[in-house]
Protein backbone atom coordinates (compact mmCIF):
# COMPACT_ATOMS: atom_id res chain seq x y z
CA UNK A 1 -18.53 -11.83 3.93
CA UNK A 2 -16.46 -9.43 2.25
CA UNK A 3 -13.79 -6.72 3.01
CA UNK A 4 -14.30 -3.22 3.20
CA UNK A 5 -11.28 -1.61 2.10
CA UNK A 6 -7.96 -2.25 0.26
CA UNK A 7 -5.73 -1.79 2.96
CA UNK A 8 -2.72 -0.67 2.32
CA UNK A 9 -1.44 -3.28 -0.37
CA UNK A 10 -0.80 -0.53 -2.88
CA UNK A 11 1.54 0.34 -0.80
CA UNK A 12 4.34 -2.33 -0.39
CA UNK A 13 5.55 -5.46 -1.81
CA UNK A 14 4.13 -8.29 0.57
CA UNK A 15 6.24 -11.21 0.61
CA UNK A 16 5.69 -12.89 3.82
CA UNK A 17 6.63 -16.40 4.43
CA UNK A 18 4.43 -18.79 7.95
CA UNK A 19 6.09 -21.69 7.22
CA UNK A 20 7.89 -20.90 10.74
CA UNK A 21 6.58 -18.99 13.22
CA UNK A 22 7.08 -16.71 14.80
CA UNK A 23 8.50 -14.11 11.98
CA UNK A 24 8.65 -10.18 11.55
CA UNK A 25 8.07 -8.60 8.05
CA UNK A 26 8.18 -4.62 7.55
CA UNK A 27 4.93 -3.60 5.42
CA UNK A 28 6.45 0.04 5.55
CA UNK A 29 5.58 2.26 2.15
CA UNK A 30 7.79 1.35 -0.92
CA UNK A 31 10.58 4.08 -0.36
CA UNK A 32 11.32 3.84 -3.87
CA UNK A 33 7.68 5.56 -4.50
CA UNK A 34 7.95 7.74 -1.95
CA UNK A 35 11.56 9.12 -3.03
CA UNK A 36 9.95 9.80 -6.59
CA UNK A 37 6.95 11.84 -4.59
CA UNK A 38 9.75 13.88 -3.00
CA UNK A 39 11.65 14.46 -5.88
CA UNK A 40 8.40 15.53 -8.34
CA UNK A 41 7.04 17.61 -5.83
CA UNK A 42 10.32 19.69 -5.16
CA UNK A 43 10.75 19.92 -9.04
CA UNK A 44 7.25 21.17 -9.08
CA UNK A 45 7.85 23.89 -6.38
CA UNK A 46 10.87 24.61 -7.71
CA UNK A 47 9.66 25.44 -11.21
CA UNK A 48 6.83 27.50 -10.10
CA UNK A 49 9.20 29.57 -7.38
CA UNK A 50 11.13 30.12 -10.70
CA UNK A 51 8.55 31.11 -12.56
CA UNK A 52 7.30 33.69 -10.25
CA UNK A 53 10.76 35.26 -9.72
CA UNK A 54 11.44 35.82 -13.07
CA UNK A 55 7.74 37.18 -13.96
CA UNK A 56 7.11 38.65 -10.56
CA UNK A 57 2.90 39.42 -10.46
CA UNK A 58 1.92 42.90 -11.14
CA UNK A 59 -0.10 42.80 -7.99
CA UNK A 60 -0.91 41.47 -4.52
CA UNK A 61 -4.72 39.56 -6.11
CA UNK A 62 -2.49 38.00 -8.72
CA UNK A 63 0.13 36.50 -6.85
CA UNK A 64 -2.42 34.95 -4.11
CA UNK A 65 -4.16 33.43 -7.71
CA UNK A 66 -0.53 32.11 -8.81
CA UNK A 67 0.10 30.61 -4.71
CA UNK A 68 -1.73 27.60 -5.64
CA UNK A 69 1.28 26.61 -8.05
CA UNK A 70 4.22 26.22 -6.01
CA UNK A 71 1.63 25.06 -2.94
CA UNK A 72 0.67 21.82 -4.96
CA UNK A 73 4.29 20.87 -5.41
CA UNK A 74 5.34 21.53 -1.49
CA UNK A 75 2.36 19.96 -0.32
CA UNK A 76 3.46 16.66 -2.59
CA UNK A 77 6.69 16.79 -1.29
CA UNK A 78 5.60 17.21 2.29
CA UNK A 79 2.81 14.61 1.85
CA UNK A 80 5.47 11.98 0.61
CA UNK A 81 7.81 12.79 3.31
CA UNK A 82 4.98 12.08 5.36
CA UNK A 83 4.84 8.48 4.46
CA UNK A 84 8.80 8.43 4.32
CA UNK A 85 8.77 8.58 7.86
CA UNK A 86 6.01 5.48 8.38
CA UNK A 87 6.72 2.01 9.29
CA UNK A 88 4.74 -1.12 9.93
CA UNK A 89 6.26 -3.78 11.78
CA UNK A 90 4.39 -6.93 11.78
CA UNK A 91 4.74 -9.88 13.56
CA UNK A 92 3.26 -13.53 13.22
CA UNK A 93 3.30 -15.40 16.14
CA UNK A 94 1.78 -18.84 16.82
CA UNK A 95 -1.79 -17.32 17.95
CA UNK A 96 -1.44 -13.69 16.88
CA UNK A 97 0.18 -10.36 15.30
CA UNK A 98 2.01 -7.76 17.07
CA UNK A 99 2.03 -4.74 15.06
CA UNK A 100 4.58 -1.52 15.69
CA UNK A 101 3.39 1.72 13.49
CA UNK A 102 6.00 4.62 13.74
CA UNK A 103 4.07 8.08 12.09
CA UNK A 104 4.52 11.64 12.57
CA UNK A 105 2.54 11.83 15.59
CA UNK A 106 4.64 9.07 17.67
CA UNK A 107 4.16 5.16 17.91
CA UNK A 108 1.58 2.85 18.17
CA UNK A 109 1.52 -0.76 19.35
CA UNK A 110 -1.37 -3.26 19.20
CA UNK A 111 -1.87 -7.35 19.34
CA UNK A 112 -4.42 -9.07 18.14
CA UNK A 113 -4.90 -12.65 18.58
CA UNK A 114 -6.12 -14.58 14.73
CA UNK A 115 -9.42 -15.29 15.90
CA UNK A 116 -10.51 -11.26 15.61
CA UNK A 117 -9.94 -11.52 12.37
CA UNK A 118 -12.63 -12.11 9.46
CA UNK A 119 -10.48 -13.83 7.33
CA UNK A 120 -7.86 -14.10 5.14
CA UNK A 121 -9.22 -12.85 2.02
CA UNK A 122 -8.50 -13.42 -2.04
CA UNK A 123 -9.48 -10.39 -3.86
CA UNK A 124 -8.59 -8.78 -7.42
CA UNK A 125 -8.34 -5.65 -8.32
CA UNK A 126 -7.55 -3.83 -11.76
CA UNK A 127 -5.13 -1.28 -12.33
CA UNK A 128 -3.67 1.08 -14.86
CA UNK A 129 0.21 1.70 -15.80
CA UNK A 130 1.07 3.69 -18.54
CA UNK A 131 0.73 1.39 -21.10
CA UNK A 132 -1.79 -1.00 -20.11
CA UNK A 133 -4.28 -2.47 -17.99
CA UNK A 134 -2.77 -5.04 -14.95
CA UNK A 135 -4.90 -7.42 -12.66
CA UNK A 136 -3.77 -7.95 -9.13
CA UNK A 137 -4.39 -10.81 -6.93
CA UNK A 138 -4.13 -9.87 -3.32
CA UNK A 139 -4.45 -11.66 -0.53
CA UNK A 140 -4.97 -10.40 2.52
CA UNK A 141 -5.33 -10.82 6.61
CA UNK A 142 -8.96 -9.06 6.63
CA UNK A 143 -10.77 -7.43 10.01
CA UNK A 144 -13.69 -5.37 10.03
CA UNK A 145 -11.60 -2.27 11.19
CA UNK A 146 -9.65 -1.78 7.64
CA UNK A 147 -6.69 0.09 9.77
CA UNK A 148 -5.66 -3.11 10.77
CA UNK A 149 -6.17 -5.53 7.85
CA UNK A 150 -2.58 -7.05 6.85
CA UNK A 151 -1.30 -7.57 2.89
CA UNK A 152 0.07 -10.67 2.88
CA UNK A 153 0.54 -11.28 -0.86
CA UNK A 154 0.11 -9.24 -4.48
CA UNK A 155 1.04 -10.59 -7.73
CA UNK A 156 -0.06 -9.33 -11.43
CA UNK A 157 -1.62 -11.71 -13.69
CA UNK A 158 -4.67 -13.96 -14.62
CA UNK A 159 -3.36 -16.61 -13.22
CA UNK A 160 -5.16 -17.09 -9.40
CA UNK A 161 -3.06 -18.14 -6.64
CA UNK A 162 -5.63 -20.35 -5.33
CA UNK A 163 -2.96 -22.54 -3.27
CA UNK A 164 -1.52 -19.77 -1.64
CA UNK A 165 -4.46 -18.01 -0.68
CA UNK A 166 -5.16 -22.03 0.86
CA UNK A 167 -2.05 -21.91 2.55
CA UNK A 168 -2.42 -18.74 4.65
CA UNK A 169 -5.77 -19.92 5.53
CA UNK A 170 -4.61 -22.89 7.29
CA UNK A 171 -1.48 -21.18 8.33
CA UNK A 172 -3.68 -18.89 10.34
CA UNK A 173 -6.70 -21.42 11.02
CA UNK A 174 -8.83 -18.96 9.65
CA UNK A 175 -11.83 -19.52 6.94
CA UNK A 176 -10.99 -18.30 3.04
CA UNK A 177 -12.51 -15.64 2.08
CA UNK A 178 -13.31 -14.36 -1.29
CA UNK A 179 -13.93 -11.00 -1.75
CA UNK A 180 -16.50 -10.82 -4.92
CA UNK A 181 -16.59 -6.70 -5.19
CA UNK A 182 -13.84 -6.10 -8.29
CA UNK A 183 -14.13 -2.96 -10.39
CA UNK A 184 -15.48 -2.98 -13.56
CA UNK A 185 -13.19 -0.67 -15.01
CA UNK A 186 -9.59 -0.07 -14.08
CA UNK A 187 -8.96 1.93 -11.13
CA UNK A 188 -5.67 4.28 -11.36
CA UNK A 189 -3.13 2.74 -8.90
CA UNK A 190 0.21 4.42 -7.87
CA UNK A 191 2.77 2.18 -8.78
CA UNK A 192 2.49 -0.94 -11.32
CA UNK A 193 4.43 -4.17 -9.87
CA UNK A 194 5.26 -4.27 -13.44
CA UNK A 195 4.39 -7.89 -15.38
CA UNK A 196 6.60 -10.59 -13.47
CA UNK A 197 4.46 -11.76 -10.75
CA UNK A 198 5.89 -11.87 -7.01
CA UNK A 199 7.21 -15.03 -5.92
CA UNK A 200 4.45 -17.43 -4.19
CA UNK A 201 6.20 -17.10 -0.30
CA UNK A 202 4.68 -21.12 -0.28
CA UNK A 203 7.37 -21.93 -3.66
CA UNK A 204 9.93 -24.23 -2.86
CA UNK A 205 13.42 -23.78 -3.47
């Protein structure tokens, strides 16, 4: 049994810790990212808006063809502040999650209890930066509906954290999945967690 989608792991910096229960994690978007979406697309409109005040187009057909310009940089900077305004509240309690989702169109609320879950899942993943290629190992809280599959731990490496993918299992009482369906080739991620891996929430000290 597999997953069926990434989730949203890409997307934040799981770090969550079930040694005691109950505990609430935000899996919100990175704001870092998001910031730097804002700030590229606004430079992008900006520059075009620039461009066509300073070279204004002879006529109407030619500054509907020049439109798309500026468009692409508002619609980055509107998408990002978008998913500046998202949050994902989750919280593990001793037979289920509680999960708060604030969006643009209001908030949502939903519990689950562990047992309508698959899994908790061990998959990798390949990635690009800018300089190389990364491998992430994710683990993840898996149910058929990927909306509401939970990232509960990414680190970049080799190296497979076998005994924290363990733990969560019997943290949860669920089975251990492993997801068998990696790329290939590298897939183009958003954001690199760069090459220290995340700290194993099971570590001591």
């Amino acid at each position: 049994m597999t997953t069926r989608s990434d989730s949203s792991w890409q997307w934040v910096r799981p770090q969550v810790d079930l040694r005691k229960l109950p505990v609430t994690v935000d899996l919100s978007p990175l704001r870092s990212f998001v910031w730097s979406g804002i700030a590229l697309g606004a430079f992008l409109f900006f520059l075009a808006v620039q461009h066509l005040l300073r070279y204004p187009p002879p006529n109407l057909g030619t500054l509907i063809m020049l439109l798309p310009f500026p468009g692409a940089g508002l619609a980055i900077a509107a998408w990002c502040g978008i998913r500046l305004l998202e949050r994902r509240i989750v919280t593990f309690g001793h037979d289920g999650l509680s999960v708060r989702e604030h969006s643009v169109l209001g908030t949502r609320t939903w519990q689950l209890p562990y047992s309508a879950f698959e899994g908790v899942t061990y998959k990798r993943r390949s990635g690009k930066t800018k300089r190389n290629a990364v491998l992430y190992q994710i683990i993840e809280l898996s149910h058929r509906d990927p909306r509401r599959s939970i990232p509960l731990y990414v680190k970049v490496g080799e190296e497979r954290p076998i005994a924290v993918w363990q733990s969560y299992a019997d943290a949860l009482g669920l089975p251990a999945i492993e997801d068998k369906n990696s790329p290939d080739k590298p897939d183009p991620v958003l954001f690199s967690y760069g090459r220290r891996p995340l700290r194993s929430p099971f570590a001591k000290g």
